[in-house]
N, C-alpha and C. Protein backbone atom coordinates (compact mmCIF):
# COMPACT_ATOMS: atom_id res chain seq x y z
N UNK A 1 0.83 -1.19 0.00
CA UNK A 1 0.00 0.00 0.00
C UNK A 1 0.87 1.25 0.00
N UNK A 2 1.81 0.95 0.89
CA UNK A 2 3.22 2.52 0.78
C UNK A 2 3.52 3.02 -0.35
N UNK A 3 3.95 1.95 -1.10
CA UNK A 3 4.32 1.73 -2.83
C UNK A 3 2.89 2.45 -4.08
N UNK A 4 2.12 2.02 -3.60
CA UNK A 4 1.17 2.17 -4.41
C UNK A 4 0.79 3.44 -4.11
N UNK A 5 0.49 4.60 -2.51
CA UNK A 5 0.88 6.21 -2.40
C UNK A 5 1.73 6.10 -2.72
N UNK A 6 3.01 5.88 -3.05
CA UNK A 6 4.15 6.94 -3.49
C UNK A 6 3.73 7.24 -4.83
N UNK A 7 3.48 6.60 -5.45
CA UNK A 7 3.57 6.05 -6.90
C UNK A 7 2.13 6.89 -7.46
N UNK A 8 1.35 7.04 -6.54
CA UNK A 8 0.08 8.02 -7.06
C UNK A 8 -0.07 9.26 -6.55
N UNK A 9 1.34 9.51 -5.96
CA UNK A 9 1.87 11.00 -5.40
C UNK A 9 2.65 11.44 -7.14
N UNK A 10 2.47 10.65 -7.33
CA UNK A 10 3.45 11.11 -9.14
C UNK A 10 2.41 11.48 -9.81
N UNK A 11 2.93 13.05 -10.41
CA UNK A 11 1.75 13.78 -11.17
C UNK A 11 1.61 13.45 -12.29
N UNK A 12 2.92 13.14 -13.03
CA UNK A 12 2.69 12.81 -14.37
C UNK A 12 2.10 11.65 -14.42
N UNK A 13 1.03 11.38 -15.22
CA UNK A 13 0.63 9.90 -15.78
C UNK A 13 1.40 9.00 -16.50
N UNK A 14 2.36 9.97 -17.12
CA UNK A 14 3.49 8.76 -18.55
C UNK A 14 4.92 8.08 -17.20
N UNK A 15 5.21 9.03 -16.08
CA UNK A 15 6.05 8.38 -15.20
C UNK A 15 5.43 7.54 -14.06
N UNK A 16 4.16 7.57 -14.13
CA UNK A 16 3.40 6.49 -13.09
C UNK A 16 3.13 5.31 -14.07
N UNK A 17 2.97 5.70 -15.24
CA UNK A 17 2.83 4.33 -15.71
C UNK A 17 4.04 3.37 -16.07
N UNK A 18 5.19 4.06 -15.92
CA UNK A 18 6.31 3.88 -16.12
C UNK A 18 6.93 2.90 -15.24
N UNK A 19 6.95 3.41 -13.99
CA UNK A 19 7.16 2.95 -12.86
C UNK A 19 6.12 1.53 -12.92
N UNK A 20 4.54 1.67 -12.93
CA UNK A 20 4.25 0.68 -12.71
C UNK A 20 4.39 -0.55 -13.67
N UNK A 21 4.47 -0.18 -15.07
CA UNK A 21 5.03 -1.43 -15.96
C UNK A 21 6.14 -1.57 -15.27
N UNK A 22 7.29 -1.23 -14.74
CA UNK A 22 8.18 -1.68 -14.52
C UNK A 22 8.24 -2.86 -13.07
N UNK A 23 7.26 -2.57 -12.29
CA UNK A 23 7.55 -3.68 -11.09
C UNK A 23 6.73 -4.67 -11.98
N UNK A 24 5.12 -4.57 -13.07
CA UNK A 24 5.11 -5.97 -13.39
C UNK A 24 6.13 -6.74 -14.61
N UNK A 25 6.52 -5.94 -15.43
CA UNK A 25 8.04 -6.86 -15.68
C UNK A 25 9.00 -7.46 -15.10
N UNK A 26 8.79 -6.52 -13.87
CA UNK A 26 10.04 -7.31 -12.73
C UNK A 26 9.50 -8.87 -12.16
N UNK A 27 8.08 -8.28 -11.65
CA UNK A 27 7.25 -9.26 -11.34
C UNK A 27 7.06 -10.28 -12.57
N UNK A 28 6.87 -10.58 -13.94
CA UNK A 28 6.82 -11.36 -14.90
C UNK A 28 8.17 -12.12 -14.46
N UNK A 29 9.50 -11.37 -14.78
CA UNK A 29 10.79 -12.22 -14.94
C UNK A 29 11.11 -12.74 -14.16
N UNK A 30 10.13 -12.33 -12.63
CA UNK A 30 10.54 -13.31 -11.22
C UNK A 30 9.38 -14.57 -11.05
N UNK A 31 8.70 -14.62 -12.01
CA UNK A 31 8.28 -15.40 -12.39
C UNK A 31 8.25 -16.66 -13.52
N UNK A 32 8.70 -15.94 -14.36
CA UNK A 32 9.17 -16.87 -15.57
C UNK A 32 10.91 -17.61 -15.07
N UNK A 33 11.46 -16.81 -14.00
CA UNK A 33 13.21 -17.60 -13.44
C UNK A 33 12.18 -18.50 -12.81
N UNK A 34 11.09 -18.48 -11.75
CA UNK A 34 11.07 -19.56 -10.76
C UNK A 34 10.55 -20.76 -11.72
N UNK A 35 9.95 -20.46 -12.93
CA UNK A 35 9.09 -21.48 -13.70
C UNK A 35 10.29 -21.99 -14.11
N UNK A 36 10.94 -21.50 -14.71
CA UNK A 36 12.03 -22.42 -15.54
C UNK A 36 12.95 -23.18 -14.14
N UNK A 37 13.24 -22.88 -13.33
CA UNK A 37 14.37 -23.11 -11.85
C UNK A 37 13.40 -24.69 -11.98
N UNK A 38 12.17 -24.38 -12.38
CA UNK A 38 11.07 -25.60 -11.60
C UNK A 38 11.37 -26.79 -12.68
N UNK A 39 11.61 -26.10 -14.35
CA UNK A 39 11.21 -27.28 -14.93
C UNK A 39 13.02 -28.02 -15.22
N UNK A 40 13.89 -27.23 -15.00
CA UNK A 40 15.20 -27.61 -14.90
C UNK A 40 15.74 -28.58 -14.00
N UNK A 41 15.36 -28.35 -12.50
CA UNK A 41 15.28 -29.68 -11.65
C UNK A 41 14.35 -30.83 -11.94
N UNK A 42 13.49 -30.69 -12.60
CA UNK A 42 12.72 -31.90 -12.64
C UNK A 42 13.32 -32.46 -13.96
N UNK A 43 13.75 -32.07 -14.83
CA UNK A 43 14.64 -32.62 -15.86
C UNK A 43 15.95 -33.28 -15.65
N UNK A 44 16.62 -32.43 -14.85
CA UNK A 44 17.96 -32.39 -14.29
C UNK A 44 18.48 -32.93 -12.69
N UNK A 45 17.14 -33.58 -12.27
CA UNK A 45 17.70 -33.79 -10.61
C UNK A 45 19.19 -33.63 -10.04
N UNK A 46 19.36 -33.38 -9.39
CA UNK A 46 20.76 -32.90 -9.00
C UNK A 46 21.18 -34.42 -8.07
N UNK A 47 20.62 -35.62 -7.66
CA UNK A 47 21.07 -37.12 -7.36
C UNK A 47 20.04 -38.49 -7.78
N UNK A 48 19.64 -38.30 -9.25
CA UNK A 48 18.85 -39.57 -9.54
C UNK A 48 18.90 -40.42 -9.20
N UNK A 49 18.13 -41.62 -9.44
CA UNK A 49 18.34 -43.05 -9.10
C UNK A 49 18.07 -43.18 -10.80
N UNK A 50 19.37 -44.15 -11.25
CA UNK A 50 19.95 -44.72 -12.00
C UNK A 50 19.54 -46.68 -12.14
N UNK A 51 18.90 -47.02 -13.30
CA UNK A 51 18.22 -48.33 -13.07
C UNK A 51 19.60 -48.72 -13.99
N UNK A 52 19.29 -50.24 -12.97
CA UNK A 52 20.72 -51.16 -13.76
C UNK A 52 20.57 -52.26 -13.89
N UNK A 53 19.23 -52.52 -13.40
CA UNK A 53 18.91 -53.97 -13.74
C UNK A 53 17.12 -54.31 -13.56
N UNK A 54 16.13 -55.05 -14.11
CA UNK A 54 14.92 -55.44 -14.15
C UNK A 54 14.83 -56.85 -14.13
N UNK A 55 13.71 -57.39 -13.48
CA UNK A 55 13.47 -58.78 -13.35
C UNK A 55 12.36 -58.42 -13.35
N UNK A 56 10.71 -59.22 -14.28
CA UNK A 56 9.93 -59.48 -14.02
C UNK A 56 9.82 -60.59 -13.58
N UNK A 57 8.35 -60.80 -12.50
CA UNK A 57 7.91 -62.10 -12.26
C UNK A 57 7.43 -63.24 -12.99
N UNK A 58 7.47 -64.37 -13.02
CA UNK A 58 7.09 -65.26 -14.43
C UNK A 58 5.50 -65.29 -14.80
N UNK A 59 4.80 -64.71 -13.68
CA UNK A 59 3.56 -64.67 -14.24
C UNK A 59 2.81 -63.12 -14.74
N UNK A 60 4.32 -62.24 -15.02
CA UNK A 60 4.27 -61.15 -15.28
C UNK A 60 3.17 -59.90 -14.77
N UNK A 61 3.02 -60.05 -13.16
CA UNK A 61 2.76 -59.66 -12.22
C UNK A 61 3.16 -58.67 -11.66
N UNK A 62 4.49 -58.70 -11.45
CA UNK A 62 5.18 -57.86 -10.52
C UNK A 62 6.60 -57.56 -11.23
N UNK A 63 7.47 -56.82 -11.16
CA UNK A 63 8.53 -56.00 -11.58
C UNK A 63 9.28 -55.67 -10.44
N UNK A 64 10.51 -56.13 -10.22
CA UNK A 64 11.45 -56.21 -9.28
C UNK A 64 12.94 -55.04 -9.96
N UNK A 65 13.31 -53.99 -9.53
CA UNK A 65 13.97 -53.04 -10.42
C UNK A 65 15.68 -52.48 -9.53
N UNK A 66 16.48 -52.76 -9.95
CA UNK A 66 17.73 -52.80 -9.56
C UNK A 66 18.23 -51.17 -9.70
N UNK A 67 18.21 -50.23 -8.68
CA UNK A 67 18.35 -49.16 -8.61
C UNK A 67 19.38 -48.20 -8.19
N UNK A 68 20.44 -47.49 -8.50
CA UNK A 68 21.64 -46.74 -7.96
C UNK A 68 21.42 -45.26 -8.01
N UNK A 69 22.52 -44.69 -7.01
CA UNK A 69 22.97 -43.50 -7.09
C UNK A 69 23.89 -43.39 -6.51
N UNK A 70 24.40 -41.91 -6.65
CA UNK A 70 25.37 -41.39 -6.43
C UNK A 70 25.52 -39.94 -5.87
N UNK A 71 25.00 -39.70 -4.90
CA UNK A 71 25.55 -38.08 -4.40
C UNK A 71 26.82 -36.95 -4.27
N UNK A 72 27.48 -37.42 -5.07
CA UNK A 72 28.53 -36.63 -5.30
C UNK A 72 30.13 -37.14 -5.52
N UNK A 73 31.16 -37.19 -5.80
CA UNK A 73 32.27 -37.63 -5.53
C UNK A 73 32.31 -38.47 -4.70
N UNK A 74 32.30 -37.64 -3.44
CA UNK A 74 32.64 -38.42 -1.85
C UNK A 74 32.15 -39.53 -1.15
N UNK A 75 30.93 -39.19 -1.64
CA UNK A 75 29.33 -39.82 -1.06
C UNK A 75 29.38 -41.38 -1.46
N UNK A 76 29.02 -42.25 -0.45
CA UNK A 76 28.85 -43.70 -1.03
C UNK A 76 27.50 -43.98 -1.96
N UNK A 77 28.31 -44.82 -3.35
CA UNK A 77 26.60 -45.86 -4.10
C UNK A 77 25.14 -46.12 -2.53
N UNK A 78 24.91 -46.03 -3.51
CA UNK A 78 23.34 -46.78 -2.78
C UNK A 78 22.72 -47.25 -3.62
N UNK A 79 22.64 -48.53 -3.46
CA UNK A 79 21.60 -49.45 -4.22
C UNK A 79 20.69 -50.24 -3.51
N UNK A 80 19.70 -49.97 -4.48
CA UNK A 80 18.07 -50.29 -3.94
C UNK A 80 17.45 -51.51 -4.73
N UNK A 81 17.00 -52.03 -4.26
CA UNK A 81 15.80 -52.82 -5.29
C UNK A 81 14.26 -52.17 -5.16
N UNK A 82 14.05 -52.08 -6.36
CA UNK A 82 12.27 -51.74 -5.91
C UNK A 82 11.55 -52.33 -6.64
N UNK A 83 10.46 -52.81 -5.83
CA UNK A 83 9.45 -53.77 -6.17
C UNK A 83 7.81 -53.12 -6.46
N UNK A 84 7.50 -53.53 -7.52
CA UNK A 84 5.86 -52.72 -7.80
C UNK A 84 5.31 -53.63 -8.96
N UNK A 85 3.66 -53.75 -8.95
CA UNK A 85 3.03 -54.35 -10.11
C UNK A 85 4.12 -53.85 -11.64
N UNK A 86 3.44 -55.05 -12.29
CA UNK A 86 4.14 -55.00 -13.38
C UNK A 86 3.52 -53.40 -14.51
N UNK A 87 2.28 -53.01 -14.03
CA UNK A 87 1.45 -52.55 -14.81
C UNK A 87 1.68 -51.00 -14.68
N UNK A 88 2.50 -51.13 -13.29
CA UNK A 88 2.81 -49.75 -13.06
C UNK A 88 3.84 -48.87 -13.22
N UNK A 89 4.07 -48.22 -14.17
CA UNK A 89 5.39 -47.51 -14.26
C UNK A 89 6.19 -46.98 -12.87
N UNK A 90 7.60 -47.01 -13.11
CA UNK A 90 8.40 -46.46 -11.64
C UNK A 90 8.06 -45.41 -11.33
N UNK A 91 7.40 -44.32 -10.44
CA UNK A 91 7.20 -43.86 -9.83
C UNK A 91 8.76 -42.68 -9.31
N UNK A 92 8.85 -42.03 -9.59
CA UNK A 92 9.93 -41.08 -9.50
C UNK A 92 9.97 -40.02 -8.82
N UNK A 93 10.34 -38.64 -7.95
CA UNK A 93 9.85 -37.83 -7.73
C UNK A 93 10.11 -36.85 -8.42
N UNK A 94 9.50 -35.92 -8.37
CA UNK A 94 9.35 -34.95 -9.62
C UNK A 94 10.50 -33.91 -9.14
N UNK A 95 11.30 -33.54 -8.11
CA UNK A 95 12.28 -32.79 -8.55
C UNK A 95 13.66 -34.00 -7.86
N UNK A 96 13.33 -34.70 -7.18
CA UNK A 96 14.40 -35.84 -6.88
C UNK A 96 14.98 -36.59 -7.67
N UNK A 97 13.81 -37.40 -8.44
CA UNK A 97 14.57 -38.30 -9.58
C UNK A 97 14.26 -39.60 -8.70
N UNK A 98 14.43 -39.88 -7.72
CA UNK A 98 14.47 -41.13 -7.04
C UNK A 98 13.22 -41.55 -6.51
N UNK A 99 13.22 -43.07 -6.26
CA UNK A 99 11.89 -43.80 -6.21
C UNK A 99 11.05 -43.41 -4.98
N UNK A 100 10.22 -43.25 -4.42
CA UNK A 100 9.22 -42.67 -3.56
C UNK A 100 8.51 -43.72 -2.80
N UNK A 101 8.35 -44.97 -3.23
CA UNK A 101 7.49 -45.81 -2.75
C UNK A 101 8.06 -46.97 -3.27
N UNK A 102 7.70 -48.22 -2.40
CA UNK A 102 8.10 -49.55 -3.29
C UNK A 102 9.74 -50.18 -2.80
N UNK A 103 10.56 -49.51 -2.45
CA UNK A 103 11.62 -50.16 -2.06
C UNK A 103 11.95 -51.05 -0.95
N UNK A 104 12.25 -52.10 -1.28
CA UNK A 104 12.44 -53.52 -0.15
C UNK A 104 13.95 -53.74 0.10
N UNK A 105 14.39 -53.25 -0.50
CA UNK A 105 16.36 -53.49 -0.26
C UNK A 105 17.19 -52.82 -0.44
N UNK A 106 18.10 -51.98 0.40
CA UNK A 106 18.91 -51.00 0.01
C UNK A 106 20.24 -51.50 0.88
N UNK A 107 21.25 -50.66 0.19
CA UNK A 107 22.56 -51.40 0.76
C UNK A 107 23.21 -50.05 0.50
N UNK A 108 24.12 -50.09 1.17
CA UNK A 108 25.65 -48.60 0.77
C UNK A 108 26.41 -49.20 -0.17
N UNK A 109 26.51 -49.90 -1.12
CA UNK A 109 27.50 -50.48 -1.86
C UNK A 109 27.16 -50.39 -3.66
N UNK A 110 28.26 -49.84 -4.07
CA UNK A 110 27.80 -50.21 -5.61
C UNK A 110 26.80 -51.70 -6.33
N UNK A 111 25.89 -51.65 -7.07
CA UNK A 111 25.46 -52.87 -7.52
C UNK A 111 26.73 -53.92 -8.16
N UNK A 112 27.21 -53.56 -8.81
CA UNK A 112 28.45 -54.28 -9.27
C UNK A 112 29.58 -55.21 -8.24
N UNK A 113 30.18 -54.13 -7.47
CA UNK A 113 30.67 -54.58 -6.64
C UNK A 113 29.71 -55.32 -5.42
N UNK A 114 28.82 -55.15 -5.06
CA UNK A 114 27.88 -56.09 -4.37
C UNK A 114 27.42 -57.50 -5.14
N UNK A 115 27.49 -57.46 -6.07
CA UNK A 115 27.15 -58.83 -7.16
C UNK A 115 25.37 -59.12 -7.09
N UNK A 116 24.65 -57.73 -6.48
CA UNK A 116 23.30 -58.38 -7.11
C UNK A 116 22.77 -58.62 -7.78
N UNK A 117 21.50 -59.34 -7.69
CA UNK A 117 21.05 -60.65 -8.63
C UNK A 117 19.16 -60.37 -8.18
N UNK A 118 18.74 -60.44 -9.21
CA UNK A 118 17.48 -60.71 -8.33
C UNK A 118 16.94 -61.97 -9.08
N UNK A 119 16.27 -62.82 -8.67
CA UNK A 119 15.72 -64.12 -9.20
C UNK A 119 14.56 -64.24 -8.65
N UNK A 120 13.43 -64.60 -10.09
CA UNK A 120 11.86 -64.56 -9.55
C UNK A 120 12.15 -66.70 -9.12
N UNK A 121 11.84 -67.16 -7.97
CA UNK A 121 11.62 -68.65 -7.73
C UNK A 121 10.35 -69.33 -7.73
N UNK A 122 9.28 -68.22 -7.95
CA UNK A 122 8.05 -68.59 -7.83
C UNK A 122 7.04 -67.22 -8.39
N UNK A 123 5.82 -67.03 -8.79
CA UNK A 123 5.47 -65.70 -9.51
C UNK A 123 4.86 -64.66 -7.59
N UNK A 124 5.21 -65.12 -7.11
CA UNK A 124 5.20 -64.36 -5.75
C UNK A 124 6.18 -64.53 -4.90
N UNK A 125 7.55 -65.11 -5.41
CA UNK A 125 8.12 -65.24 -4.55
C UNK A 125 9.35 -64.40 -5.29
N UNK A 126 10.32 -63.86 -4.24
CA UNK A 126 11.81 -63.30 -5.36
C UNK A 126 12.91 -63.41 -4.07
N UNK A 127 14.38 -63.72 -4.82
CA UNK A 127 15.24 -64.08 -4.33
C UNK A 127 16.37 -62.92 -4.52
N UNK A 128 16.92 -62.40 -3.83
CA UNK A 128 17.54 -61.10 -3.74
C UNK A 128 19.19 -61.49 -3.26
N UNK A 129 20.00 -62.30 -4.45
CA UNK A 129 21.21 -62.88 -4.11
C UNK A 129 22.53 -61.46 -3.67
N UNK A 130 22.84 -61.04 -2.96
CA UNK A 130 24.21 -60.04 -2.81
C UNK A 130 25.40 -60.82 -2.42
N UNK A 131 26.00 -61.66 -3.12
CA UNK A 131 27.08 -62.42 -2.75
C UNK A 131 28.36 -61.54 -1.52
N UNK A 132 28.76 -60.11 -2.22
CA UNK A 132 29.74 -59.56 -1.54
C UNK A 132 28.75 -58.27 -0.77
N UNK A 133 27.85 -58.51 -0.37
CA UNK A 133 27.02 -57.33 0.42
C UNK A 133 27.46 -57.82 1.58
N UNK A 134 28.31 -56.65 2.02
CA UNK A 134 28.55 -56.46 3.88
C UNK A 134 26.93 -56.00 4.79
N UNK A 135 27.18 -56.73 5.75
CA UNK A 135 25.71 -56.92 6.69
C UNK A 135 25.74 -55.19 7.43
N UNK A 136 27.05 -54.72 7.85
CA UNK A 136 26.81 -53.50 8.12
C UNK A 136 26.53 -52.37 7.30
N UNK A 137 26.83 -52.66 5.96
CA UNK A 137 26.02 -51.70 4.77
C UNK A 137 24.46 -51.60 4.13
N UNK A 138 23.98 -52.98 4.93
CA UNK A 138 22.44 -53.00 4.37
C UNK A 138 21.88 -52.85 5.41
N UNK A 139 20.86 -51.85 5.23
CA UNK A 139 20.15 -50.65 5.85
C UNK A 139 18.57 -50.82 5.85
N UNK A 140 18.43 -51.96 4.84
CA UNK A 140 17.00 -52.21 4.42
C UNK A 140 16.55 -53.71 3.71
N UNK A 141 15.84 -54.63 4.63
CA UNK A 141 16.13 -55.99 4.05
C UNK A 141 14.89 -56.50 4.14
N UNK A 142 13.46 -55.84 3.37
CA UNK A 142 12.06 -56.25 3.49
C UNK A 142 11.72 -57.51 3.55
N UNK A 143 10.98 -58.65 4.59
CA UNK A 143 10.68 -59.71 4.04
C UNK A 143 9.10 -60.20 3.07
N UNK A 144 8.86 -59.22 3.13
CA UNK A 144 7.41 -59.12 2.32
C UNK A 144 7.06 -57.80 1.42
N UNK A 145 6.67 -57.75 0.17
CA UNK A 145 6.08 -56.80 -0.04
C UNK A 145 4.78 -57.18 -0.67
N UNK A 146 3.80 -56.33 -0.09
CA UNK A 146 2.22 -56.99 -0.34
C UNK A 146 2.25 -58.47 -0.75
N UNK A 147 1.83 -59.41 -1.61
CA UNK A 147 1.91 -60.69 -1.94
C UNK A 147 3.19 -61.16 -2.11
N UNK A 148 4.21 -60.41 -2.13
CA UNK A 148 5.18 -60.76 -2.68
C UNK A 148 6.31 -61.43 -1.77
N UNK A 149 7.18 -62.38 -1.19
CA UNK A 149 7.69 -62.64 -0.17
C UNK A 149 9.44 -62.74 -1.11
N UNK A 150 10.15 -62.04 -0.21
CA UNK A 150 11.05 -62.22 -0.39
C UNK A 150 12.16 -62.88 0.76
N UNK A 151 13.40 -63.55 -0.23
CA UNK A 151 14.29 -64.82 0.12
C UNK A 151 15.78 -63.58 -0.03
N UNK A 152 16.60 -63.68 1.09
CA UNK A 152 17.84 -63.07 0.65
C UNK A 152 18.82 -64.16 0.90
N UNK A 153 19.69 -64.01 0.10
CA UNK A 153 20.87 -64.58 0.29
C UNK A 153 22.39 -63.48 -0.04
N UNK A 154 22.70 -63.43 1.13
CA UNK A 154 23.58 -62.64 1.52
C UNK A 154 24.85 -63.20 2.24
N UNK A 155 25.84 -63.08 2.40
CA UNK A 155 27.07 -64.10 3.33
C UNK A 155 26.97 -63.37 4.99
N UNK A 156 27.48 -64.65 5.57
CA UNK A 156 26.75 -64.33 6.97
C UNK A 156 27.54 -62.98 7.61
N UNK A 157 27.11 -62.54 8.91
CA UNK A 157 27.18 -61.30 9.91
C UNK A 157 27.67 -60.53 9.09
């Protein structure tokens, strides 16, 4: 309201209108930076999850999805498995990149160097092999997801 008296304390009409196109251009371009800021992260997440491997179930049911990232140089892999109907596309977040729902297994370790495996043994059942997964790096070891029961095989403590 201060802004708006000063601005109608101005006698001339061609410098009040002046002034006021000018805060809504300001106002437009502080709008059109936050729109674009918006659609650049959701294009560009700044730590995706990176898929590296898929297993469907044999009765093509369910979709079991081998998942990584990476937060920076320093930062350790994290790999996930995520599990969801077959019918349903992955689920992502819109400025994250990474899965939101659905994950049954996560570990601190590269997929590679962990040696996972996922194997459907039954169309509700899945087997989640990490031959070199250290027990103090896995953080997340679901034994069920909705119908789905899962088997790990991992090397002991």
């Amino acid at each position: 309201a201060g802004l708006r008296a000063c601005v109608n304390k101005i006698m001339d009409p061609f410098a009040r209108k002046m002034i006021r196109n000018t805060f809504l251009y300001g106002l437009g371009m502080l709008l059109l930076f936050a729109i674009m800021t918006a659609i650049f992260f959701h294009i560009k997440p700044q730590c995706p999850d990176k898929k590296i491997s898929q297993a469907n179930s044999p009765d093509n049911h369910w979709t079991a999805v081998v998942l990584q990232r990476r937060c920076g140089d320093e930062a350790p892999f994290i790999t996930h498995v995520n599990l969801r109907p077959a019918a349903q596309a992955l689920a992502l977040g819109f400025f994250s990149g990474q899965t939101e729902q659905g994950d049954v297994f996560l570990v601190e370790q590269d997929a590679a160097g962990a040696g996972l495996q996922l194997v459907w043994t039954a169309p509700d059942k899945l087997t989640i092999a990490c031959p070199h997964c250290r027990a103090t790096y896995v953080h997340r070891a679901d034994p069920q997801w909705g119908a789905v029961r899962i088997h790990y095989e991992m090397p002991p403590g």
